[in-house]
ModelCIF file with pLDDT and N, C-alpha, C, O atoms, coordinates in Angstrom:
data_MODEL
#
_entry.id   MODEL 
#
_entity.id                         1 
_entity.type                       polymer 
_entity.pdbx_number_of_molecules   1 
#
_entity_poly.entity_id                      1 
_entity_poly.type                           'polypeptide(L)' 
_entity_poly.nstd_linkage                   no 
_entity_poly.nstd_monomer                   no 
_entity_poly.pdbx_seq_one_letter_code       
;(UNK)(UNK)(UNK)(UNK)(UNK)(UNK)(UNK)(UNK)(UNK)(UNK)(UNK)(UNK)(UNK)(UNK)(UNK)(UNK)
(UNK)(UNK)(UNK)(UNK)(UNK)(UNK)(UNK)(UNK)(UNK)(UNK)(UNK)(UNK)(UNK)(UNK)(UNK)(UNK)
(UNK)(UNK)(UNK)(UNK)(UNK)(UNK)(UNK)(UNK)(UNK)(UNK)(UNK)(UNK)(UNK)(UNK)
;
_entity_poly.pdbx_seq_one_letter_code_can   XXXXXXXXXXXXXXXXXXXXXXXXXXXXXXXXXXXXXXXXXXXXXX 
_entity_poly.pdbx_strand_id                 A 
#
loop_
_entity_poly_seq.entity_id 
_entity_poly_seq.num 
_entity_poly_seq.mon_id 
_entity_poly_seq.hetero 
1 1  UNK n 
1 2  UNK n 
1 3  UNK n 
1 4  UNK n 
1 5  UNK n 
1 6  UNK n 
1 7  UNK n 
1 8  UNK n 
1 9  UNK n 
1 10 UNK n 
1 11 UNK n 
1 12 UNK n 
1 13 UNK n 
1 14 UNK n 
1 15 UNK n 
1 16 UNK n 
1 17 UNK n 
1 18 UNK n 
1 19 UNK n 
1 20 UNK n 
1 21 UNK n 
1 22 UNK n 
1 23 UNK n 
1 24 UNK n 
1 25 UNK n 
1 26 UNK n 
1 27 UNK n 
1 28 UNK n 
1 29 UNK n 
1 30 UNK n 
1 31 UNK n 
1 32 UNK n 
1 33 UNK n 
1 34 UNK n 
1 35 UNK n 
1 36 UNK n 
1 37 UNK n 
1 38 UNK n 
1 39 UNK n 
1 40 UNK n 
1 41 UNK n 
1 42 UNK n 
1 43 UNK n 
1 44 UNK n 
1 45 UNK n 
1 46 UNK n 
#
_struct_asym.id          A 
_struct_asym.entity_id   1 
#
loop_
_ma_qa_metric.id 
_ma_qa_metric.mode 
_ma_qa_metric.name 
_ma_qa_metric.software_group_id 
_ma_qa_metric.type 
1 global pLDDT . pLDDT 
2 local  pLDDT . pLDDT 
#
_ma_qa_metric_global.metric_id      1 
_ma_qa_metric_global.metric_value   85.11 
_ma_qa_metric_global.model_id       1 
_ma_qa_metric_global.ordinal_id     1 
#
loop_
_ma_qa_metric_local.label_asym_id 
_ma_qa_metric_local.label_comp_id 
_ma_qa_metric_local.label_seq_id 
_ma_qa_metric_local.metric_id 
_ma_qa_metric_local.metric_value 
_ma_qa_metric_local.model_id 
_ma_qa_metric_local.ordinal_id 
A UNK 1  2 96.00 1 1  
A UNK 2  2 97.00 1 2  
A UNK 3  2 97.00 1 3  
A UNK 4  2 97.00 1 4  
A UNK 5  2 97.00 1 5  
A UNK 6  2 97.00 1 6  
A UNK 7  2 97.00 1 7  
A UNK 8  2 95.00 1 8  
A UNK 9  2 96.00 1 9  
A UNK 10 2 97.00 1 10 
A UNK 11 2 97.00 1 11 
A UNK 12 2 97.00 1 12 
A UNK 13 2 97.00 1 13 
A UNK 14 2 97.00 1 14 
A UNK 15 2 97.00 1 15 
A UNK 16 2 97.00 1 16 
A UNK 17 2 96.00 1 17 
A UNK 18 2 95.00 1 18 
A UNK 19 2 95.00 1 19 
A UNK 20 2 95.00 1 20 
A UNK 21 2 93.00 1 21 
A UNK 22 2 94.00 1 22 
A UNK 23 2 94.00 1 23 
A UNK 24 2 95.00 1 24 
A UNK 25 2 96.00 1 25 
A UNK 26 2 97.00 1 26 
A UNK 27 2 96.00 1 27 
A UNK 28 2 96.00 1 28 
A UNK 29 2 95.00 1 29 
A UNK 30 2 94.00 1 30 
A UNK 31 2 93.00 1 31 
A UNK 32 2 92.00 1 32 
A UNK 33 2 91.00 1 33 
A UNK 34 2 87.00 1 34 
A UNK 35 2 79.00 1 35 
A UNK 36 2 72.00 1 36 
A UNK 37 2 66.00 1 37 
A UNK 38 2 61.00 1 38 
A UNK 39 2 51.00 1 39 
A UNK 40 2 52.00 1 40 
A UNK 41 2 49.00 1 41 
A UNK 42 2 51.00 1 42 
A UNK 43 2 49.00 1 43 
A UNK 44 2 49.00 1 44 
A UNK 45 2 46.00 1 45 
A UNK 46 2 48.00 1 46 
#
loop_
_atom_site.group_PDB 
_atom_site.id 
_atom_site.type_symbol 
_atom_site.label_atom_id 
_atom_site.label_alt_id 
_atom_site.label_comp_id 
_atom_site.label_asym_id 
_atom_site.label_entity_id 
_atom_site.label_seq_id 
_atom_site.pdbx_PDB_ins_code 
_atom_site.Cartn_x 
_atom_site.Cartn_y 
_atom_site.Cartn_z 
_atom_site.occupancy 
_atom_site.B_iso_or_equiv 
_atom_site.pdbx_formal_charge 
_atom_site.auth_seq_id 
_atom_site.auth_comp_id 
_atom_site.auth_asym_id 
_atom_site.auth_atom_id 
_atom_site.pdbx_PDB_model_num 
ATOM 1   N N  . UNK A 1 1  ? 146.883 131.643 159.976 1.00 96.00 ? 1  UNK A N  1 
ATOM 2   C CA . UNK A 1 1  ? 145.464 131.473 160.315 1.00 96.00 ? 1  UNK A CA 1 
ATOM 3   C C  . UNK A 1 1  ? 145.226 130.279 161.231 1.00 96.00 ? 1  UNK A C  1 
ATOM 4   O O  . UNK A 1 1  ? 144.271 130.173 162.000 1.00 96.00 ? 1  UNK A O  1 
ATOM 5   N N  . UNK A 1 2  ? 146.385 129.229 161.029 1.00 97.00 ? 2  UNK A N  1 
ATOM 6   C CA . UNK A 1 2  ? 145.995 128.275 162.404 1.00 97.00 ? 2  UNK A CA 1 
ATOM 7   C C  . UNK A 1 2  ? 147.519 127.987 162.921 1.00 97.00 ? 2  UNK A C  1 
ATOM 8   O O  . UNK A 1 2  ? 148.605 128.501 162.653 1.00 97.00 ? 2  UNK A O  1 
ATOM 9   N N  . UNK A 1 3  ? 147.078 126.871 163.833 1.00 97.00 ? 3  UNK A N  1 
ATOM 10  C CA . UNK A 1 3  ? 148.517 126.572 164.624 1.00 97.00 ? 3  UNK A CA 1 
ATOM 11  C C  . UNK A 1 3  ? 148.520 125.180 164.800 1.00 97.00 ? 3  UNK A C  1 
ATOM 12  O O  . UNK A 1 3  ? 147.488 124.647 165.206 1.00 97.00 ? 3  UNK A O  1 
ATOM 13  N N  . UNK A 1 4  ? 149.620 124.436 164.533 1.00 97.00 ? 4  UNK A N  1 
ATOM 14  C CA . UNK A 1 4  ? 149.841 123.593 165.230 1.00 97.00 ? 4  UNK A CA 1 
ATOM 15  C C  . UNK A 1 4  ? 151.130 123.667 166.942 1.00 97.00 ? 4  UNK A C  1 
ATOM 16  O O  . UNK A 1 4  ? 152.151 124.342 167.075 1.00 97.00 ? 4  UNK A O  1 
ATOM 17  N N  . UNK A 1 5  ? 150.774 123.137 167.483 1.00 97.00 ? 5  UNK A N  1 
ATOM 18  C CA . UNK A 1 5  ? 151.902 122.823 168.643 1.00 97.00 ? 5  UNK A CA 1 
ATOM 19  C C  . UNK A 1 5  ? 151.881 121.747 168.890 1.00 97.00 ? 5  UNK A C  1 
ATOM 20  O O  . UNK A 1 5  ? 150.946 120.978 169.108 1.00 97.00 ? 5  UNK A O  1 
ATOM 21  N N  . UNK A 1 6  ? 153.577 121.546 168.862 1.00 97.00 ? 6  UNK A N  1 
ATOM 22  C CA . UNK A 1 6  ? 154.249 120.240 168.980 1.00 97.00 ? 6  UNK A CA 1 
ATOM 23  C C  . UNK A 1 6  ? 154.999 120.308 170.283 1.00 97.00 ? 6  UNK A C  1 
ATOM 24  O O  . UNK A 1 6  ? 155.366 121.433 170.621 1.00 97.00 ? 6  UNK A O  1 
ATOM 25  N N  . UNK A 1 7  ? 155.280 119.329 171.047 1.00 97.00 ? 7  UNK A N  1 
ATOM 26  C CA . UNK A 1 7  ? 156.202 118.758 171.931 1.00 97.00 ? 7  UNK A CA 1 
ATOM 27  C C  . UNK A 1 7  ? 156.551 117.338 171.984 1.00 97.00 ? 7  UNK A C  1 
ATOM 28  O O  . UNK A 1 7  ? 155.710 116.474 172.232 1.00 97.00 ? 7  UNK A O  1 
ATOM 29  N N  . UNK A 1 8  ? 158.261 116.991 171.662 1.00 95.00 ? 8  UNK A N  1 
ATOM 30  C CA . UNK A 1 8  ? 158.349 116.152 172.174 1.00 95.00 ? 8  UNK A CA 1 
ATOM 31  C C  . UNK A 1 8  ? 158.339 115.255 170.340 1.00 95.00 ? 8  UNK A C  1 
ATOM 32  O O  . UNK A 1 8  ? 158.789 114.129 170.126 1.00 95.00 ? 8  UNK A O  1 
ATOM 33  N N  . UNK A 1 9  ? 157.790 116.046 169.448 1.00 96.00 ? 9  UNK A N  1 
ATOM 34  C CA . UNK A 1 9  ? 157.653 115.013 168.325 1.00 96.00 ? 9  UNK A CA 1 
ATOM 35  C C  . UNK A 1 9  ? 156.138 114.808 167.965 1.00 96.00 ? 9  UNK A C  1 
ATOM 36  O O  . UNK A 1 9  ? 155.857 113.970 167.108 1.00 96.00 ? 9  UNK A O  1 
ATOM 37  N N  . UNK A 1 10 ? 155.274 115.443 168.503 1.00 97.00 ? 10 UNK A N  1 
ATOM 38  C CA . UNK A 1 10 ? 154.163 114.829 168.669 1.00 97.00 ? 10 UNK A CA 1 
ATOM 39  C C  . UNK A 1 10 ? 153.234 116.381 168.306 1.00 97.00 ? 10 UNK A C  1 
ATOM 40  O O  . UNK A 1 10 ? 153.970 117.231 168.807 1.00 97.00 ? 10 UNK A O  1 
ATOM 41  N N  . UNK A 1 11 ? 152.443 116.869 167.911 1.00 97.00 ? 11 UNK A N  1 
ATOM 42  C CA . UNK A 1 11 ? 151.496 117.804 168.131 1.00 97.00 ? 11 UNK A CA 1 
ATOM 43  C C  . UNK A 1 11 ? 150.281 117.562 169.306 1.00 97.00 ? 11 UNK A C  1 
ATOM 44  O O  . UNK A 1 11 ? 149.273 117.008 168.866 1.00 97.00 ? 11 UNK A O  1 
ATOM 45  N N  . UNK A 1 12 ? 150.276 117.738 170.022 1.00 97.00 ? 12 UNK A N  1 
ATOM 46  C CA . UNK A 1 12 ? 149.465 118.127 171.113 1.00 97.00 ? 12 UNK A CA 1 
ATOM 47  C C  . UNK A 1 12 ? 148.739 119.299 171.291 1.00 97.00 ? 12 UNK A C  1 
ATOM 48  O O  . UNK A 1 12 ? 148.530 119.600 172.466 1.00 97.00 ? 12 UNK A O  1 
ATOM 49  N N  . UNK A 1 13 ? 148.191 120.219 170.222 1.00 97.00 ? 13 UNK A N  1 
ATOM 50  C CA . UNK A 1 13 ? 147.026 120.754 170.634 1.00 97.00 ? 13 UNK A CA 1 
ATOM 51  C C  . UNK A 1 13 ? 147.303 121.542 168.708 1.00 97.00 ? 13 UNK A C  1 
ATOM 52  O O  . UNK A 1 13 ? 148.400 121.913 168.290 1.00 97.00 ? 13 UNK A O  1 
ATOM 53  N N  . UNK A 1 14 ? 146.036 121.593 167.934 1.00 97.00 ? 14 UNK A N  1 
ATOM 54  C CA . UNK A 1 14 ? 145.960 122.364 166.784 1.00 97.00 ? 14 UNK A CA 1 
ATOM 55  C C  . UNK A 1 14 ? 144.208 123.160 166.817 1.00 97.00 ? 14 UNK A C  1 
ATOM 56  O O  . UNK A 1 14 ? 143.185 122.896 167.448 1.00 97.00 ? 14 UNK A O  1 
ATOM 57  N N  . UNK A 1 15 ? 144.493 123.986 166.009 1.00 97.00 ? 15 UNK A N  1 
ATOM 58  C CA . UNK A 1 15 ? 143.117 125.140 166.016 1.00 97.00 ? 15 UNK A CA 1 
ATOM 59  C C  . UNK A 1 15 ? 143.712 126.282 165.579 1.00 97.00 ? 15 UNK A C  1 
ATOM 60  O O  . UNK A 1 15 ? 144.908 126.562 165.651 1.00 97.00 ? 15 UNK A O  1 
ATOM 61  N N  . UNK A 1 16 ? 142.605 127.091 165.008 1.00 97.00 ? 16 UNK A N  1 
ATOM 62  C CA . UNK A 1 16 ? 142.582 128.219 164.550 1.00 97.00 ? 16 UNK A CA 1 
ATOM 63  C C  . UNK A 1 16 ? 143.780 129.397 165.041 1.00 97.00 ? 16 UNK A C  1 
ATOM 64  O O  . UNK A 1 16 ? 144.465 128.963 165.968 1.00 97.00 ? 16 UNK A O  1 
ATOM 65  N N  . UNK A 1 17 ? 143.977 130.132 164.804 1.00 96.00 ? 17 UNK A N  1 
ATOM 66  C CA . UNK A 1 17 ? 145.540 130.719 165.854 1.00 96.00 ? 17 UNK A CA 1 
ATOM 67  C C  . UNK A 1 17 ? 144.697 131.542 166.508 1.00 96.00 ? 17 UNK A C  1 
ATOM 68  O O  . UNK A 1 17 ? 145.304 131.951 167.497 1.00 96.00 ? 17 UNK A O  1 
ATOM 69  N N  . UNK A 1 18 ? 143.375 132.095 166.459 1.00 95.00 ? 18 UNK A N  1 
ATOM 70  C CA . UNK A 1 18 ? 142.500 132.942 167.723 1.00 95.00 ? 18 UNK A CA 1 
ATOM 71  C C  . UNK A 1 18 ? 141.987 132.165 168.800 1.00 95.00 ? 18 UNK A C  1 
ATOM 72  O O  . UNK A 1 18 ? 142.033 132.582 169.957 1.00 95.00 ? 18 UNK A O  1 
ATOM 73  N N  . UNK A 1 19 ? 141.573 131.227 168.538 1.00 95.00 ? 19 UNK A N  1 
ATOM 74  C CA . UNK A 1 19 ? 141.500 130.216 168.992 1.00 95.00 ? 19 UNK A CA 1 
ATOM 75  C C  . UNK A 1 19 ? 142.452 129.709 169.846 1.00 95.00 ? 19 UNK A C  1 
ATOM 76  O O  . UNK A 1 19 ? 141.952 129.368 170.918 1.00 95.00 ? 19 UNK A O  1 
ATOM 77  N N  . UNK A 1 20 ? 143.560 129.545 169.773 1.00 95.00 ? 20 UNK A N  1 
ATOM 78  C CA . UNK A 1 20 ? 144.726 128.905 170.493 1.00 95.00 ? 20 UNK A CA 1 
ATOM 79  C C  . UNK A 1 20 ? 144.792 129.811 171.815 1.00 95.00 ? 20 UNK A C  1 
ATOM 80  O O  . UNK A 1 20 ? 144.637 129.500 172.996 1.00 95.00 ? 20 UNK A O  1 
ATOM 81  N N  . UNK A 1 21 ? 145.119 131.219 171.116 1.00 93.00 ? 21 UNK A N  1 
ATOM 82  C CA . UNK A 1 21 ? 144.935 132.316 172.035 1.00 93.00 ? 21 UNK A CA 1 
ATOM 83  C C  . UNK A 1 21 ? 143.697 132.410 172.977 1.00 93.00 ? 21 UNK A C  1 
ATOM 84  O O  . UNK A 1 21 ? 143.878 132.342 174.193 1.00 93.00 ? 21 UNK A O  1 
ATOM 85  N N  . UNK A 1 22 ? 142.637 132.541 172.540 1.00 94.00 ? 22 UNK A N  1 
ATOM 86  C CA . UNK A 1 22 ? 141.697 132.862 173.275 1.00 94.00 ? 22 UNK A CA 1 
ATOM 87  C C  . UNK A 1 22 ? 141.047 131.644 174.261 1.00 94.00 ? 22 UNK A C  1 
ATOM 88  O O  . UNK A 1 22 ? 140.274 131.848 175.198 1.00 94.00 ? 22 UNK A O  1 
ATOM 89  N N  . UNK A 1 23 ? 141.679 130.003 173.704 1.00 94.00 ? 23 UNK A N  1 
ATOM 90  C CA . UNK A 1 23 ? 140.887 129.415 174.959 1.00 94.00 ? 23 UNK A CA 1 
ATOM 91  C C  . UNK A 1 23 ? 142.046 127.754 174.540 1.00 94.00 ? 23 UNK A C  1 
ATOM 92  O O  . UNK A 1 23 ? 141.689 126.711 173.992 1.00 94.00 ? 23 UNK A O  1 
ATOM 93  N N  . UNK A 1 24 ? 143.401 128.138 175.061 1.00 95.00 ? 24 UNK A N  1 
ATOM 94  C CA . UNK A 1 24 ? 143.962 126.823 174.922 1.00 95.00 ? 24 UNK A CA 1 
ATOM 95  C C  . UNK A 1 24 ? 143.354 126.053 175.562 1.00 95.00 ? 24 UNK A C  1 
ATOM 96  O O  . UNK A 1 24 ? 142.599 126.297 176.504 1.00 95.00 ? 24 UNK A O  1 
ATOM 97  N N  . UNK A 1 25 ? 143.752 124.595 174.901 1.00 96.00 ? 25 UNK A N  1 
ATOM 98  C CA . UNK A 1 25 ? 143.442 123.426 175.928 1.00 96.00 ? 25 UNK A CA 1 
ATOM 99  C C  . UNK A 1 25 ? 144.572 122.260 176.049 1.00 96.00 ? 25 UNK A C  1 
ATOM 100 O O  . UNK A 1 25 ? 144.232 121.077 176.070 1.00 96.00 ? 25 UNK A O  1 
ATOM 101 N N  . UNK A 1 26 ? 145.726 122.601 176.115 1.00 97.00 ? 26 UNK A N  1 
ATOM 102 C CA . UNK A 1 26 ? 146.762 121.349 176.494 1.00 97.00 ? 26 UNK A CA 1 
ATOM 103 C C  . UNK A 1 26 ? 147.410 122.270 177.498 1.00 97.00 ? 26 UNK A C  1 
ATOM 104 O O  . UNK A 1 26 ? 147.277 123.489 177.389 1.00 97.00 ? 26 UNK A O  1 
ATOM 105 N N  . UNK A 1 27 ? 147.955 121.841 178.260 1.00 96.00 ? 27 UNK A N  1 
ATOM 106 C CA . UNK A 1 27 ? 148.812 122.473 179.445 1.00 96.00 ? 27 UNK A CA 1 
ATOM 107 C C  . UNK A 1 27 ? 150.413 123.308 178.822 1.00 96.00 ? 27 UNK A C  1 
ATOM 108 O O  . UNK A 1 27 ? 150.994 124.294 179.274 1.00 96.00 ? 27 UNK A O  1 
ATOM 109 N N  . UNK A 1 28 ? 150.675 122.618 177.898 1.00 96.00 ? 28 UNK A N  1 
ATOM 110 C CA . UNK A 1 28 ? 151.813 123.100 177.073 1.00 96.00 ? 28 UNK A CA 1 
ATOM 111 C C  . UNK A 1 28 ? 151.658 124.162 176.527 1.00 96.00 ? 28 UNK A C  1 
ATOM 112 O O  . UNK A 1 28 ? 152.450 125.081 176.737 1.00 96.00 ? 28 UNK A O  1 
ATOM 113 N N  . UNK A 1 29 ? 150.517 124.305 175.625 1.00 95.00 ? 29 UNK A N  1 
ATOM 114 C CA . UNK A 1 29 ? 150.267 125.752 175.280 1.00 95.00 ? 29 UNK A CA 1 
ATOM 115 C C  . UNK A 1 29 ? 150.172 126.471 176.115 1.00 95.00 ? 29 UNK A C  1 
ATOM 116 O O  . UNK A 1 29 ? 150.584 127.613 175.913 1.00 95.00 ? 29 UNK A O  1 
ATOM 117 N N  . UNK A 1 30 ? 149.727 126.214 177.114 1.00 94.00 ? 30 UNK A N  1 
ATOM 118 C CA . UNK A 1 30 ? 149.191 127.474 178.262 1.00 94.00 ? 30 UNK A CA 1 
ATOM 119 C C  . UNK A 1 30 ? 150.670 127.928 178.521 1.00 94.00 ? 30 UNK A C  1 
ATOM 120 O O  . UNK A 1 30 ? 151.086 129.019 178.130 1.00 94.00 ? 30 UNK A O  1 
ATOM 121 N N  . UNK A 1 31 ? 151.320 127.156 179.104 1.00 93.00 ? 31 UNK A N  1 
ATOM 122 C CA . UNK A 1 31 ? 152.689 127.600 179.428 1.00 93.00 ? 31 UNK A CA 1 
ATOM 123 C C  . UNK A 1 31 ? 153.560 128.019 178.459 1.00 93.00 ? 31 UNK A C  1 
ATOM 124 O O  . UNK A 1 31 ? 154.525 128.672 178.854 1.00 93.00 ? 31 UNK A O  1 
ATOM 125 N N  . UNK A 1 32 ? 153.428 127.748 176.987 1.00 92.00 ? 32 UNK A N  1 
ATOM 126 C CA . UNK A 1 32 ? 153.858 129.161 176.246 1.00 92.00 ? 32 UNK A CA 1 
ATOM 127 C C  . UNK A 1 32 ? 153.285 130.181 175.975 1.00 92.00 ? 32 UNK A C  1 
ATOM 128 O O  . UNK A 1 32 ? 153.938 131.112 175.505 1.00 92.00 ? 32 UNK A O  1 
ATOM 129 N N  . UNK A 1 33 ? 151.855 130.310 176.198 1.00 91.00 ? 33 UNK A N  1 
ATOM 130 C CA . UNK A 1 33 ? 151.531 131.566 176.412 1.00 91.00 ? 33 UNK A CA 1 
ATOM 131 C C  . UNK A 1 33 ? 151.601 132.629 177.856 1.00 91.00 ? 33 UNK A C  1 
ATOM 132 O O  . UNK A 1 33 ? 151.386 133.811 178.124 1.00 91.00 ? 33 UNK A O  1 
ATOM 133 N N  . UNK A 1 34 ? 152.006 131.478 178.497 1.00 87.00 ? 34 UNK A N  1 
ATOM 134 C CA . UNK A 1 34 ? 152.347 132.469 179.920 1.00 87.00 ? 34 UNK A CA 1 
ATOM 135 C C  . UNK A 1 34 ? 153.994 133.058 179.346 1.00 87.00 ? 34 UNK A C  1 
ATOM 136 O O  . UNK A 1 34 ? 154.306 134.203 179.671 1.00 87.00 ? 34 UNK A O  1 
ATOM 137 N N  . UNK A 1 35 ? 154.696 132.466 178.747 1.00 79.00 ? 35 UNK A N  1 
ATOM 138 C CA . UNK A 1 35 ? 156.009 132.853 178.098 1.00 79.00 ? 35 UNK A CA 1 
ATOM 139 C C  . UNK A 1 35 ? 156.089 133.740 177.349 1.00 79.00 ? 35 UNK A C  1 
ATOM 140 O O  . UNK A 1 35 ? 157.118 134.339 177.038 1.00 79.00 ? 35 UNK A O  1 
ATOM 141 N N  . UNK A 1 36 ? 154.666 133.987 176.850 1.00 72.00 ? 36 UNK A N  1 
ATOM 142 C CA . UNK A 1 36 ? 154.961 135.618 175.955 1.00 72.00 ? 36 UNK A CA 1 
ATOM 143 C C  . UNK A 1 36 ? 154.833 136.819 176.767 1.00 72.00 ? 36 UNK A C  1 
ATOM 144 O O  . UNK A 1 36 ? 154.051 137.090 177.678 1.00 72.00 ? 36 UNK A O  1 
ATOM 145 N N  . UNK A 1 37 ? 155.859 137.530 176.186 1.00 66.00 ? 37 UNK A N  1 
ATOM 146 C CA . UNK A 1 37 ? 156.757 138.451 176.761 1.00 66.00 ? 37 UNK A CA 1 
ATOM 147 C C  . UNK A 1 37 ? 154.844 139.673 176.854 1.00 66.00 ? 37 UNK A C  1 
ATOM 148 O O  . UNK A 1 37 ? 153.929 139.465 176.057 1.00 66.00 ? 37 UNK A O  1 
ATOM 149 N N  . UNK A 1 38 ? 154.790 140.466 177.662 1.00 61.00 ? 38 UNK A N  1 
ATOM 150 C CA . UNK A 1 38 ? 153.933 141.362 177.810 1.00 61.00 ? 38 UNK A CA 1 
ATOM 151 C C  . UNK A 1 38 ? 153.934 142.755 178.918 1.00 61.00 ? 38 UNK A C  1 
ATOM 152 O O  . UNK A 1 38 ? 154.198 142.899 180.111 1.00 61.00 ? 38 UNK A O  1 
ATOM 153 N N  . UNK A 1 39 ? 153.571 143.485 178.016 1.00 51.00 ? 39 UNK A N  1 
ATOM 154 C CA . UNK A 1 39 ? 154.275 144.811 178.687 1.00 51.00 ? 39 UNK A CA 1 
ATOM 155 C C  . UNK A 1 39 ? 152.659 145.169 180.024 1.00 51.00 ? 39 UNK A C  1 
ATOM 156 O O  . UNK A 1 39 ? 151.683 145.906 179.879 1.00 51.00 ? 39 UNK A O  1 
ATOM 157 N N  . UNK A 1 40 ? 153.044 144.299 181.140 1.00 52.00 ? 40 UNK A N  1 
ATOM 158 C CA . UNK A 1 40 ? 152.435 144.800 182.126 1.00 52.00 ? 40 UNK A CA 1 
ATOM 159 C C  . UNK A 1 40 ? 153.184 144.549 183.632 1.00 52.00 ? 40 UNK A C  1 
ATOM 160 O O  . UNK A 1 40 ? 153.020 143.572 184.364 1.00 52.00 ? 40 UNK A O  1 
ATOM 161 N N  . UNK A 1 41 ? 154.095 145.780 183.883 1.00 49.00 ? 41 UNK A N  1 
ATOM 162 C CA . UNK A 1 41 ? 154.668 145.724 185.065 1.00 49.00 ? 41 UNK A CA 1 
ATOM 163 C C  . UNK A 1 41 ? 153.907 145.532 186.296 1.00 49.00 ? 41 UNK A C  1 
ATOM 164 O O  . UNK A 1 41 ? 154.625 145.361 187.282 1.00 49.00 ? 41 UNK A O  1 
ATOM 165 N N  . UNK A 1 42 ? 152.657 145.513 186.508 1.00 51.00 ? 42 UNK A N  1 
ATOM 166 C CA . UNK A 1 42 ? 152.125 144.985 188.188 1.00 51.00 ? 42 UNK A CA 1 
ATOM 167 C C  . UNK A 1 42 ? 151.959 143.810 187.498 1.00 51.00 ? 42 UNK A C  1 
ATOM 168 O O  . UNK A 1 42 ? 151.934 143.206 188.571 1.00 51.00 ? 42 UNK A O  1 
ATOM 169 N N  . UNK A 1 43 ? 151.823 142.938 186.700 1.00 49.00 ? 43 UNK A N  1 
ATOM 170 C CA . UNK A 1 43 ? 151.405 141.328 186.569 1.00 49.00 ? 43 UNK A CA 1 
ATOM 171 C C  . UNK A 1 43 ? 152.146 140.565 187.145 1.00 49.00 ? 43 UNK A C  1 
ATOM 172 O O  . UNK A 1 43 ? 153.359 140.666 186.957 1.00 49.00 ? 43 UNK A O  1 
ATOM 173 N N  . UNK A 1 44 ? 151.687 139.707 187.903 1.00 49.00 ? 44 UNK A N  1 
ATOM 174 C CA . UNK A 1 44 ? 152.735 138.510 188.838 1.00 49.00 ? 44 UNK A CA 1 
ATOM 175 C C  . UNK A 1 44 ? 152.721 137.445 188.282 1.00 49.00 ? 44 UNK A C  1 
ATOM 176 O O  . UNK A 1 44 ? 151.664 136.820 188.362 1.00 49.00 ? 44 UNK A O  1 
ATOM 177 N N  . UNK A 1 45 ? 153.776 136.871 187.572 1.00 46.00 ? 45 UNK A N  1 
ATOM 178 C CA . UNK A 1 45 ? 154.124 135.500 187.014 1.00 46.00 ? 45 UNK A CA 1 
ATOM 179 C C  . UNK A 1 45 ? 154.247 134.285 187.951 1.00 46.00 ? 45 UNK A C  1 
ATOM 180 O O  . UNK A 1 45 ? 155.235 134.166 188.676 1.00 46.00 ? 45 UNK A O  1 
ATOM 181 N N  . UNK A 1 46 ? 153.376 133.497 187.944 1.00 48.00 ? 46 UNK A N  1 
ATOM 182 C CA . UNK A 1 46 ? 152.845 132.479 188.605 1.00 48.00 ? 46 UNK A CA 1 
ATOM 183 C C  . UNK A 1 46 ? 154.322 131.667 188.871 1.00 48.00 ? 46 UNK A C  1 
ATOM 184 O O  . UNK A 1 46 ? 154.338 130.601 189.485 1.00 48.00 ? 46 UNK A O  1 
#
């Protein structure tokens, strides 16, 4: 029901886990959610 994310030793961004999803706010999360795997072959990975 929630999340923490850590880097480094440190947690840098916690909230609800819909939440995390629907509107990160540390740059780290974003970039593991660009890392989840998703089944859309025209999407261009930045």
């Amino acid at each position: 029901e929630e999340v923490a994310v850590m880097y480094r030793g440190r947690v840098v961004e916690q909230a609800e886990t819909a939440e995390i999803f629907r509107a990160p706010a540390h740059p780290y999360t974003r970039a593991l959610l660009e890392a989840v795997p998703r089944a859309e072959p025209g999407r261009q990975r930045r």
